[in-house]
PDB file of N, CA and C in Angstrom:
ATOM      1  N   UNK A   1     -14.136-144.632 118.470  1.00  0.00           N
ATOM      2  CA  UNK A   1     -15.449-145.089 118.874  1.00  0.00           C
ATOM      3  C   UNK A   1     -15.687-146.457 118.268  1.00  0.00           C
ATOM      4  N   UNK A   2     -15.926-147.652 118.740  1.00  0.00           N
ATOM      5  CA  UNK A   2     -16.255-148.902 118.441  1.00  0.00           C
ATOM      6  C   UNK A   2     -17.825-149.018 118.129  1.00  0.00           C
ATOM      7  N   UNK A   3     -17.439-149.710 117.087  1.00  0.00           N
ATOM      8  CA  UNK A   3     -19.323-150.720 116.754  1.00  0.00           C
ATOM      9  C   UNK A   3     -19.831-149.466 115.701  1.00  0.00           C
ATOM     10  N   UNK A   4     -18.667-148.856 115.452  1.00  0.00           N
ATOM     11  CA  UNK A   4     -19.806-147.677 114.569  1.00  0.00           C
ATOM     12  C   UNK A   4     -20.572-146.656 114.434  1.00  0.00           C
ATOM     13  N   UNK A   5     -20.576-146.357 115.941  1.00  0.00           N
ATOM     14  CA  UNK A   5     -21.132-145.280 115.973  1.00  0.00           C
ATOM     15  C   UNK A   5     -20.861-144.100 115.941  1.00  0.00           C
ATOM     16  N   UNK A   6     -21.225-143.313 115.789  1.00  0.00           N
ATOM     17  CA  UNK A   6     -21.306-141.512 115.584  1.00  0.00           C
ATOM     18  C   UNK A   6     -21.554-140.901 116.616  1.00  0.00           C
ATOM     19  N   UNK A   7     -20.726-139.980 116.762  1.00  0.00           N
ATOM     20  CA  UNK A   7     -21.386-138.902 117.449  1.00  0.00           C
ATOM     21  C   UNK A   7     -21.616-137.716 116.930  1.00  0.00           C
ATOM     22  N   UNK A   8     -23.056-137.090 117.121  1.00  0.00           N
ATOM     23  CA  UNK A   8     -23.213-135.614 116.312  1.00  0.00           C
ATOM     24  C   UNK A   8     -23.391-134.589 117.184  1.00  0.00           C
ATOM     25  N   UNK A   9     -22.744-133.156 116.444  1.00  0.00           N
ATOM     26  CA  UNK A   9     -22.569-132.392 116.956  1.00  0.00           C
ATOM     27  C   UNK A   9     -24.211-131.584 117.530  1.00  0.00           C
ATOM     28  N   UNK A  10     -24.645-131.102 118.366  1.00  0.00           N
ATOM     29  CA  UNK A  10     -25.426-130.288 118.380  1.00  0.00           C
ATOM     30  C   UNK A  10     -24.761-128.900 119.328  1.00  0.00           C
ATOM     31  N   UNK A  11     -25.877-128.037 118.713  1.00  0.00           N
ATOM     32  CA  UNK A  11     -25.391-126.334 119.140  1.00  0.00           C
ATOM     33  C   UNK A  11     -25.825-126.589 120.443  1.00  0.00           C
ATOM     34  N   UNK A  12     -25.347-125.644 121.376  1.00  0.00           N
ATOM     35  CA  UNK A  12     -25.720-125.438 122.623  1.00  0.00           C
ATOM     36  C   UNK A  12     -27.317-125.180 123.068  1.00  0.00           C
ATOM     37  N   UNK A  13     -27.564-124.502 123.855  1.00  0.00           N
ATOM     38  CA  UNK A  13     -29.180-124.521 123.855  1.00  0.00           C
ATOM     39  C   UNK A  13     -29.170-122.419 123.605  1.00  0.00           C
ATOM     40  N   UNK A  14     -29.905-121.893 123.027  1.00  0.00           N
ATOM     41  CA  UNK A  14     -30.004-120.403 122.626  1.00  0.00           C
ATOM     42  C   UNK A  14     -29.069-120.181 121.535  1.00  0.00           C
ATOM     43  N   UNK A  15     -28.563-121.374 120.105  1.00  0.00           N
ATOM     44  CA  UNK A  15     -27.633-120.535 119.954  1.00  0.00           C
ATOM     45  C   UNK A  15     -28.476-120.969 118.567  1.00  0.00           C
ATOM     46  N   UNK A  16     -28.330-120.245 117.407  1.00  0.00           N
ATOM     47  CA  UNK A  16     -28.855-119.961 116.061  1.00  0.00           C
ATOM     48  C   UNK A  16     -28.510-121.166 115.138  1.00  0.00           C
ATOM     49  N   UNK A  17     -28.921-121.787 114.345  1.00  0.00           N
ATOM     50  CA  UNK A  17     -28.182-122.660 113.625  1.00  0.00           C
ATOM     51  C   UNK A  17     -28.366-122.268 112.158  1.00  0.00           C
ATOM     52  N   UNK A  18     -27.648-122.101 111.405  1.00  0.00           N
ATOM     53  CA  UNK A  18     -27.789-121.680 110.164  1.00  0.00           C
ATOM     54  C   UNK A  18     -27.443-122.547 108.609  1.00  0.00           C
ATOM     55  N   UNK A  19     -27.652-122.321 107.992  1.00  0.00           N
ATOM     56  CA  UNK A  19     -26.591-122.797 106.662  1.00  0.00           C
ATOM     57  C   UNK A  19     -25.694-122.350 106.469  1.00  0.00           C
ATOM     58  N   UNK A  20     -24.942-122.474 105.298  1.00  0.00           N
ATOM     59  CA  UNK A  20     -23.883-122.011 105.226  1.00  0.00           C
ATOM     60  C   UNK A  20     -23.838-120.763 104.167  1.00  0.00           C
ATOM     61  N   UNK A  21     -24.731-120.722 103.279  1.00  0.00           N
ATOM     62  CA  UNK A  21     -24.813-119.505 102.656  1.00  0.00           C
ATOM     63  C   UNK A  21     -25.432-118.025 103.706  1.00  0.00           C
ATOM     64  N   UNK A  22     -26.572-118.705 104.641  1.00  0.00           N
ATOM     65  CA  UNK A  22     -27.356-117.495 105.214  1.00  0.00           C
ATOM     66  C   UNK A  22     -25.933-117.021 106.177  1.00  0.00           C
ATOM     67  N   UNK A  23     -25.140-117.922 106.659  1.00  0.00           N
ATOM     68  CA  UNK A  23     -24.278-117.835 107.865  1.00  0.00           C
ATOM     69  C   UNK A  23     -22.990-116.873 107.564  1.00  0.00           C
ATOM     70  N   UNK A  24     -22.940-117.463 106.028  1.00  0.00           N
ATOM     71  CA  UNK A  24     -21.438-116.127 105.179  1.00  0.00           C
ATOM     72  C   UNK A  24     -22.409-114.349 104.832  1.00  0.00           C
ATOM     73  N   UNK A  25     -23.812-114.780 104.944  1.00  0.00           N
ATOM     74  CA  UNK A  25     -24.402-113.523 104.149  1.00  0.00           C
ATOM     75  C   UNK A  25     -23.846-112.922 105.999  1.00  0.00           C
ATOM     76  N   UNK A  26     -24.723-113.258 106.969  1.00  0.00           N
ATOM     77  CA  UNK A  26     -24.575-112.495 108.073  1.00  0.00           C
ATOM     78  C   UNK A  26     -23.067-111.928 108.637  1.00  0.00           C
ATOM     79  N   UNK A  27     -22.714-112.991 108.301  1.00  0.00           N
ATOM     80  CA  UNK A  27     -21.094-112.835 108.500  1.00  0.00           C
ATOM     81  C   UNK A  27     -20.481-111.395 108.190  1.00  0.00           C
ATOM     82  N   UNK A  28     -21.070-111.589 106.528  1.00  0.00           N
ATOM     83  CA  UNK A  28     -19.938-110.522 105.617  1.00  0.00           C
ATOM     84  C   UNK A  28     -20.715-108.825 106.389  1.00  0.00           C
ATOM     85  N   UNK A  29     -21.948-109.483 106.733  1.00  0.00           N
ATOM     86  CA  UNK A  29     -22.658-107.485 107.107  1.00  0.00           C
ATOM     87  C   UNK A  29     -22.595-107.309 108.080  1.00  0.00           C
ATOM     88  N   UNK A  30     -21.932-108.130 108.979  1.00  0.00           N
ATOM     89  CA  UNK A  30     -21.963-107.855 110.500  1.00  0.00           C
ATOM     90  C   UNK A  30     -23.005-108.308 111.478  1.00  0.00           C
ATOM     91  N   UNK A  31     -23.912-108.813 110.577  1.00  0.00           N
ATOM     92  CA  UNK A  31     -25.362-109.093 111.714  1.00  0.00           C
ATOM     93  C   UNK A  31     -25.050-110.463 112.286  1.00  0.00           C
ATOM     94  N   UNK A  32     -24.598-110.614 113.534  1.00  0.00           N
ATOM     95  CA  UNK A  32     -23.806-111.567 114.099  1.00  0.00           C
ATOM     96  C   UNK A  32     -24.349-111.665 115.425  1.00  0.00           C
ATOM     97  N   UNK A  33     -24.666-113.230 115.937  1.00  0.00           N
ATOM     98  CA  UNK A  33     -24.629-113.465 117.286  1.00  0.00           C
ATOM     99  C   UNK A  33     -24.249-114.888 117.468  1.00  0.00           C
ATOM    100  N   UNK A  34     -24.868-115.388 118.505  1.00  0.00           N
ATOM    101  CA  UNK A  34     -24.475-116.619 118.842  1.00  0.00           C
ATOM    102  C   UNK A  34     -24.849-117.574 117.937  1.00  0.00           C
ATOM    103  N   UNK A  35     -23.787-117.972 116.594  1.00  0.00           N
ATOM    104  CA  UNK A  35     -23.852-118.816 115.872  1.00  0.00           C
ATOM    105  C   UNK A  35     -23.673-120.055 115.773  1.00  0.00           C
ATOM    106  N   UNK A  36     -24.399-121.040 115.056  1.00  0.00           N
ATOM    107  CA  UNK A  36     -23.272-122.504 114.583  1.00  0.00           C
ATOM    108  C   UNK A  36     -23.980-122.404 113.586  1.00  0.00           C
ATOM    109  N   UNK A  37     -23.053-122.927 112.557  1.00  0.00           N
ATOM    110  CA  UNK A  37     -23.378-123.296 111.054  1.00  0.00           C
ATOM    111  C   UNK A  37     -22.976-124.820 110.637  1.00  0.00           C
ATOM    112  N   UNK A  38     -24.194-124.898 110.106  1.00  0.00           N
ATOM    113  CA  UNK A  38     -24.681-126.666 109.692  1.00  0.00           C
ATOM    114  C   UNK A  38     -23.777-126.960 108.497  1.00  0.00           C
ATOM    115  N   UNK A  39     -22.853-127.903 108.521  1.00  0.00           N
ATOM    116  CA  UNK A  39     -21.739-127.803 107.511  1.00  0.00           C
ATOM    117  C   UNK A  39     -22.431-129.344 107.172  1.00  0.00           C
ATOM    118  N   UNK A  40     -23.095-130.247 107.270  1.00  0.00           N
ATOM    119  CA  UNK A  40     -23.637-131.224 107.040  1.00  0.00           C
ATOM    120  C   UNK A  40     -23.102-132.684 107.684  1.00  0.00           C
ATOM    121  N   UNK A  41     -23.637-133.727 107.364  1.00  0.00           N
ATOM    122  CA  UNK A  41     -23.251-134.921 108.288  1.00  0.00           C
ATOM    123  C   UNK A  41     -23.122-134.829 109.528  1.00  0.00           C
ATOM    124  N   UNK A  42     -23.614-133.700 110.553  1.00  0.00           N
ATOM    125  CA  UNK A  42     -23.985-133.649 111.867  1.00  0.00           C
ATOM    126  C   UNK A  42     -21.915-133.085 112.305  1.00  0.00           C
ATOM    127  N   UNK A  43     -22.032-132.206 111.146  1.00  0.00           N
ATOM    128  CA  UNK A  43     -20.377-130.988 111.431  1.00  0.00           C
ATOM    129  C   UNK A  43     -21.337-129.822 111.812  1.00  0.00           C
ATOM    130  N   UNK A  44     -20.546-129.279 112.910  1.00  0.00           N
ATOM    131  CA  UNK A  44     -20.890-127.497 113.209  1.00  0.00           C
ATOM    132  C   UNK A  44     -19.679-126.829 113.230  1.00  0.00           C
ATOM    133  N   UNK A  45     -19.798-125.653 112.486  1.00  0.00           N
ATOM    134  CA  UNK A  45     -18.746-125.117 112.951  1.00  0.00           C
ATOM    135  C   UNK A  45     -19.650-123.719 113.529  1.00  0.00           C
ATOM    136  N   UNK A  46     -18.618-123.285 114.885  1.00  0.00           N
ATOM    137  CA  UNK A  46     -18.599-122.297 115.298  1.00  0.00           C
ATOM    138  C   UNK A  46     -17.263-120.871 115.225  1.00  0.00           C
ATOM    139  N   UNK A  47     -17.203-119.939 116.026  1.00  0.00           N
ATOM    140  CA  UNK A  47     -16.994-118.551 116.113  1.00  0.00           C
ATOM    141  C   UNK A  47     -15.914-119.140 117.188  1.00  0.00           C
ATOM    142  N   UNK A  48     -15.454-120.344 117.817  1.00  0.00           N
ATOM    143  CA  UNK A  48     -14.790-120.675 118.643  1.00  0.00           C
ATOM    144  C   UNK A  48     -13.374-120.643 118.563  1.00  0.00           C
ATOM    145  N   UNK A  49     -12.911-120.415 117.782  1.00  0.00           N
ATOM    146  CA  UNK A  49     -11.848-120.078 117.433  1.00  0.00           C
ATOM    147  C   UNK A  49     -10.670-119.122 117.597  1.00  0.00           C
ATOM    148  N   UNK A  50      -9.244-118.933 117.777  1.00  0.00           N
ATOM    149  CA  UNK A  50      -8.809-118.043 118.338  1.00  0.00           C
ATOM    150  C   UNK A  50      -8.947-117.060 117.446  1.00  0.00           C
ATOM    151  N   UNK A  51      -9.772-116.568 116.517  1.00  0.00           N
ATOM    152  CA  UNK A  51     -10.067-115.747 115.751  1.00  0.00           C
ATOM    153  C   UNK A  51     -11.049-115.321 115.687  1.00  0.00           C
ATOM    154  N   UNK A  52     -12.208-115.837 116.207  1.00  0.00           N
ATOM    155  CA  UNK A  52     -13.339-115.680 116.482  1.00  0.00           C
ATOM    156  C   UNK A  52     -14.299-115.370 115.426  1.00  0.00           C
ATOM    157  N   UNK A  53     -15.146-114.468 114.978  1.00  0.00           N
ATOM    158  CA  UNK A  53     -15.872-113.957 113.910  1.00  0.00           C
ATOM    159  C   UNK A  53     -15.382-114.103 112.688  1.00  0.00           C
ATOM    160  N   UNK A  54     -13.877-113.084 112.434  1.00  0.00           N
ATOM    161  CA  UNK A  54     -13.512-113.297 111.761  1.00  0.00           C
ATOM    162  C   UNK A  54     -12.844-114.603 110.830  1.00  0.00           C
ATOM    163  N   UNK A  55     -12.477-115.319 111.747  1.00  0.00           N
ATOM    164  CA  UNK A  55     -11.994-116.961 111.623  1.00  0.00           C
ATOM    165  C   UNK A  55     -12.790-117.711 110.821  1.00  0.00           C
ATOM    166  N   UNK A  56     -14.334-117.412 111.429  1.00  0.00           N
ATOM    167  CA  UNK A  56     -14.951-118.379 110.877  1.00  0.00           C
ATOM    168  C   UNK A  56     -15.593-117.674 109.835  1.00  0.00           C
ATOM    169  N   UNK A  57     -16.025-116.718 109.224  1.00  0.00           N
ATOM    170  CA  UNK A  57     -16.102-116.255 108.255  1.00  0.00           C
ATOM    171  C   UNK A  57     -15.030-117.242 107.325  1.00  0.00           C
ATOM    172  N   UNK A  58     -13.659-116.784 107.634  1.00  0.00           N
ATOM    173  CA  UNK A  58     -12.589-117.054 106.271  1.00  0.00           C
ATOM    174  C   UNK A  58     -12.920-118.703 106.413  1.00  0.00           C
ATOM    175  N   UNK A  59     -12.928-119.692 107.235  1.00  0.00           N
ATOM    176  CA  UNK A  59     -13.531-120.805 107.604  1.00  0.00           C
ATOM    177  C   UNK A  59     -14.685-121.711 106.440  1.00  0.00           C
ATOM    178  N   UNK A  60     -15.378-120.737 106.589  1.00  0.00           N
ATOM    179  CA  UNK A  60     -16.981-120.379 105.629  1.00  0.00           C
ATOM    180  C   UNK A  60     -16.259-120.558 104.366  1.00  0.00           C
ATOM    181  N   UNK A  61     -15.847-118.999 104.046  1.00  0.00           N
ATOM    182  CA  UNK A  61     -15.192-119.283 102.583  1.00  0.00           C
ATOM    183  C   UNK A  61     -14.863-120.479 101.933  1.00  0.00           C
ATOM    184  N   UNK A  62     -13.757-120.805 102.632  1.00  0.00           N
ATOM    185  CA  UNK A  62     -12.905-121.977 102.362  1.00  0.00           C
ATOM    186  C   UNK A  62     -13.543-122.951 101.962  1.00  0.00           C
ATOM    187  N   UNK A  63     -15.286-123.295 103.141  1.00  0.00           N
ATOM    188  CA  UNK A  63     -15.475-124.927 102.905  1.00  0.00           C
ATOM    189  C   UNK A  63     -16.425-124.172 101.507  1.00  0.00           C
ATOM    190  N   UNK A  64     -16.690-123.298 101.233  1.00  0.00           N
ATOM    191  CA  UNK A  64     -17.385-123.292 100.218  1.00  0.00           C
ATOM    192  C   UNK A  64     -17.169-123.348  99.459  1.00  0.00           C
ATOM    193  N   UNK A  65     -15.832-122.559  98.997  1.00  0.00           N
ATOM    194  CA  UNK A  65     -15.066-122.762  97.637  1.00  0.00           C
ATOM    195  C   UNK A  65     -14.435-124.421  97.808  1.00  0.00           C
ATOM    196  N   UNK A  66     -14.174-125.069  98.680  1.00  0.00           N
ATOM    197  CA  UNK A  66     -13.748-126.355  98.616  1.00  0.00           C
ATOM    198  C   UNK A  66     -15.348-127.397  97.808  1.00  0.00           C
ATOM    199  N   UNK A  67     -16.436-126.697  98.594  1.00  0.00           N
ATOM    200  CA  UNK A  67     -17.527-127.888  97.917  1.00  0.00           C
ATOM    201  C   UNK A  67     -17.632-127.105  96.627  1.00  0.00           C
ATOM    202  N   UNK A  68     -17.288-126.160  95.629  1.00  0.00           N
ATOM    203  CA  UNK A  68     -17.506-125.836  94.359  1.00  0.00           C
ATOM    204  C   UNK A  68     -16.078-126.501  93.459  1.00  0.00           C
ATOM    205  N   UNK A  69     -15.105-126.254  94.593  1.00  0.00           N
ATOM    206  CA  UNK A  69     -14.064-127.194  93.475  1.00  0.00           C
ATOM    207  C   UNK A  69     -14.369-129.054  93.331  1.00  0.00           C
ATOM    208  N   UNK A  70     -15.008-129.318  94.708  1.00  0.00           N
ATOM    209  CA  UNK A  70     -15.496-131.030  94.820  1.00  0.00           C
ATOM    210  C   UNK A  70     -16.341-131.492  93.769  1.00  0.00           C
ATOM    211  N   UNK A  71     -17.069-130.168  93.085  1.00  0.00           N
ATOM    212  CA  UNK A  71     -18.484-130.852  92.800  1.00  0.00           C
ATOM    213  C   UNK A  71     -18.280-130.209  91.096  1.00  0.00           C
ATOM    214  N   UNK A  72     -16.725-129.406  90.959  1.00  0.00           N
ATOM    215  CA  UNK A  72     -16.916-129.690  89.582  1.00  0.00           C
ATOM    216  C   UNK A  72     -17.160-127.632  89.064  1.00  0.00           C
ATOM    217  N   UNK A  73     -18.346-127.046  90.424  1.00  0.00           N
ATOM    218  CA  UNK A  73     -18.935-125.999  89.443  1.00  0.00           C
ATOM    219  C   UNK A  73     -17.927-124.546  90.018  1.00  0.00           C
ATOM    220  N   UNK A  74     -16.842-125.182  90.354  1.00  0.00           N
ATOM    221  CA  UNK A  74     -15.256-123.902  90.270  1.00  0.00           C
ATOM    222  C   UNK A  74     -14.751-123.766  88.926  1.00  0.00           C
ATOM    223  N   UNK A  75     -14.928-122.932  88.784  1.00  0.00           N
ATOM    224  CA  UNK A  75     -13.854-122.285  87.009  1.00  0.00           C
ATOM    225  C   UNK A  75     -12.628-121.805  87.403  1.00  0.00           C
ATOM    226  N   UNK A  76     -11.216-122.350  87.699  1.00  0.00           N
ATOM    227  CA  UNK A  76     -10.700-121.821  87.729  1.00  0.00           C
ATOM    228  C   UNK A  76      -9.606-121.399  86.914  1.00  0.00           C
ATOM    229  N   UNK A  77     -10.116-122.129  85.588  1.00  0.00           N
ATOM    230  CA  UNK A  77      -8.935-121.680  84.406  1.00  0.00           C
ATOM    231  C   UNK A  77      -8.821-120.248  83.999  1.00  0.00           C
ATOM    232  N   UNK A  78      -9.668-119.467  84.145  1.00  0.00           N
ATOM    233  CA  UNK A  78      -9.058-117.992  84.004  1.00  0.00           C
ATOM    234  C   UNK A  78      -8.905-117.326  85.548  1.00  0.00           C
ATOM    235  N   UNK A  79      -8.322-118.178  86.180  1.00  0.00           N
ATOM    236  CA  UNK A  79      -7.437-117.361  87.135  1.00  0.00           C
ATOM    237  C   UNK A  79      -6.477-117.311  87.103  1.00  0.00           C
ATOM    238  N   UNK A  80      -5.485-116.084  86.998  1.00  0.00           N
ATOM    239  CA  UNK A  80      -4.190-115.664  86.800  1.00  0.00           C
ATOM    240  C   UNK A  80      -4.079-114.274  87.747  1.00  0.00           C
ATOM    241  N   UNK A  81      -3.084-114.869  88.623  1.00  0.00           N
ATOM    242  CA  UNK A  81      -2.623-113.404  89.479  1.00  0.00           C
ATOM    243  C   UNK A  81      -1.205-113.408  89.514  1.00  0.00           C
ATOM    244  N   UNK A  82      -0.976-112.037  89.048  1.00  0.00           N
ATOM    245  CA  UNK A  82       0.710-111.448  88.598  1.00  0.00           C
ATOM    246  C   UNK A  82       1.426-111.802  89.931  1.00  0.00           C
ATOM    247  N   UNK A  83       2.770-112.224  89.528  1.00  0.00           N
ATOM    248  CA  UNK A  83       3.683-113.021  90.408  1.00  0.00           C
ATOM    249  C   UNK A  83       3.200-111.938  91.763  1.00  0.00           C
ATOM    250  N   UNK A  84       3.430-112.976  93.071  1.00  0.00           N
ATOM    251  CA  UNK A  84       3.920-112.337  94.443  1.00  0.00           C
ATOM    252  C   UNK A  84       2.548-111.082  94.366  1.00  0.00           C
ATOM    253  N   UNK A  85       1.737-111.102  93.547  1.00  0.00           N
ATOM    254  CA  UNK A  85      -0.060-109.955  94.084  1.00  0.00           C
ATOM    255  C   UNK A  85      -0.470-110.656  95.097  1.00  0.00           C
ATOM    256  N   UNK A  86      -0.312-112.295  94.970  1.00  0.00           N
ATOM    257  CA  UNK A  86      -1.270-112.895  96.199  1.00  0.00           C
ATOM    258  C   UNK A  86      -0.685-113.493  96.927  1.00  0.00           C
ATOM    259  N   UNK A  87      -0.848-113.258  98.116  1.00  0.00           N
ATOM    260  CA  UNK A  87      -0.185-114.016  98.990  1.00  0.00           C
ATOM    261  C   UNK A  87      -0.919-115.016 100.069  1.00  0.00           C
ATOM    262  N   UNK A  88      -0.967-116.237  99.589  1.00  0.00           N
ATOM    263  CA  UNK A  88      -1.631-116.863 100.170  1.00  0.00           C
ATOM    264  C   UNK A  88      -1.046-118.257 100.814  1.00  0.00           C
ATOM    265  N   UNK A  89      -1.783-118.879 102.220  1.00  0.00           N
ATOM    266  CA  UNK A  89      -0.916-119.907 102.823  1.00  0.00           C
ATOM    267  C   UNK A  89      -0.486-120.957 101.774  1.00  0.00           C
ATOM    268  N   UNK A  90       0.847-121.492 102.301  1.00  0.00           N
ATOM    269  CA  UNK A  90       1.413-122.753 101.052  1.00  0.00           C
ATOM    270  C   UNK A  90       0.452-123.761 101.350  1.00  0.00           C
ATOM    271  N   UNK A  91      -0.242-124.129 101.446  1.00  0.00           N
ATOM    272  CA  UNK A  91      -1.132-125.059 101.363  1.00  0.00           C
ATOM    273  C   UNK A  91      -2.533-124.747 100.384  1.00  0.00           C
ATOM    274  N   UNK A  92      -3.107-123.443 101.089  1.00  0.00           N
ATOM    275  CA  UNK A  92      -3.907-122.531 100.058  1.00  0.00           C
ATOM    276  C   UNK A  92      -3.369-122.553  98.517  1.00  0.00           C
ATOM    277  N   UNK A  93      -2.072-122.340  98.421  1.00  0.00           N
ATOM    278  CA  UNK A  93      -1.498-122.259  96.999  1.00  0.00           C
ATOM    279  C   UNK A  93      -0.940-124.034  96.698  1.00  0.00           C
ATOM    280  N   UNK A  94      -0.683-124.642  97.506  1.00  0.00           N
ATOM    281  CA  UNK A  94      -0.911-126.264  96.748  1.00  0.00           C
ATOM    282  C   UNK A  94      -2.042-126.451  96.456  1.00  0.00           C
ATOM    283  N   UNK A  95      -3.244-126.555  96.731  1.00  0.00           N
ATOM    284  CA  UNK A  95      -4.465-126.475  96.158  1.00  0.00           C
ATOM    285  C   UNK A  95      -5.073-125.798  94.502  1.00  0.00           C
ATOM    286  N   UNK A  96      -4.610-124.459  94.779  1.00  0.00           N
ATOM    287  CA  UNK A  96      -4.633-123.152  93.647  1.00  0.00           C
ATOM    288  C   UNK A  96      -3.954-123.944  92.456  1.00  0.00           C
ATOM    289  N   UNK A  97      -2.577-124.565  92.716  1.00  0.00           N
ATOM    290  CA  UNK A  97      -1.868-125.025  92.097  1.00  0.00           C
ATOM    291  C   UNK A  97      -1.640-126.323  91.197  1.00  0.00           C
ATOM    292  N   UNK A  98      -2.959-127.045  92.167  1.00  0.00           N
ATOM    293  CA  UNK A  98      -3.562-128.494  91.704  1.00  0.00           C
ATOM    294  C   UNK A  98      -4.413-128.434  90.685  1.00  0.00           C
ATOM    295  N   UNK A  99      -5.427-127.331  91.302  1.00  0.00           N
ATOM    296  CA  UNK A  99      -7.157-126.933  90.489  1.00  0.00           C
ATOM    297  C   UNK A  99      -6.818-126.228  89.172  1.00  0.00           C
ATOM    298  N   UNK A 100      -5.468-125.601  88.762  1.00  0.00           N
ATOM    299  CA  UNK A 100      -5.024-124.768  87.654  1.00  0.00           C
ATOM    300  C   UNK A 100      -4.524-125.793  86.970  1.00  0.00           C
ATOM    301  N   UNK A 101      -3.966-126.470  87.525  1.00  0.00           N
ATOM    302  CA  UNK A 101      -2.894-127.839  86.204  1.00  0.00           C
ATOM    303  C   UNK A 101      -1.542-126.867  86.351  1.00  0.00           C
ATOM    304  N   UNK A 102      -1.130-126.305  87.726  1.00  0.00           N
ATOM    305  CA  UNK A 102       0.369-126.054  87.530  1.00  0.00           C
ATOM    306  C   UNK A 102       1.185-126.592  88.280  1.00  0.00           C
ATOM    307  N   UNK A 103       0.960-128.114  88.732  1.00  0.00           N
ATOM    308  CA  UNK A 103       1.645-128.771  89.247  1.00  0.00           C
ATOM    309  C   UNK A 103       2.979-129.875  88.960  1.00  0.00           C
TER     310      UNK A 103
END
């Protein structure tokens, strides 16, 4: 896009817009409909996904624990999980692996 400008996302017309805490609470209990969640700077994320509900739930997670490791208020020095308990994507664990100092 030239000259600077932006384009922002808006939800469709009938569909809920939420935060991101109210959007993981509904998420995790099931009380679910036609969502978008306000991830800020005019980002939505939706349920659009080939995973749908579930997707964006784990989605949710992610950017949340990403803005607690950004901003400092992630503890993750007493995390320790016994070899091969977790199995998580290699990218998920380059991260894990950065935020611990076991790089």
């Amino acid at each position: 896009m030239g000259g600077g400008t932006l384009m922002r996302a808006k939800p469709a017309s009938g569909t809920r817009l939420l935060g991101l805490e109210e959007a993981i609470r509904l998420l995790e209990t099931g009380e679910i409909e036609d969502i978008a969640v306000d991830l800020g700077d005019g980002r939505l994320a939706r349920a659009d996904g080939p995973r749908g509900v579930e997707g964006l739930l784990q989605r949710l997670r992610g950017h949340k624990m990403m803005l607690a490791l950004a901003s400092g208020a992630a503890d993750l020095s007493r995390f320790s999980a016994a070899p091969r308990s977790l199995v998580v994507a290699p990218a998920v664990q380059e991260i894990l692996d950065v935020t611990t100092g076991r790089r």
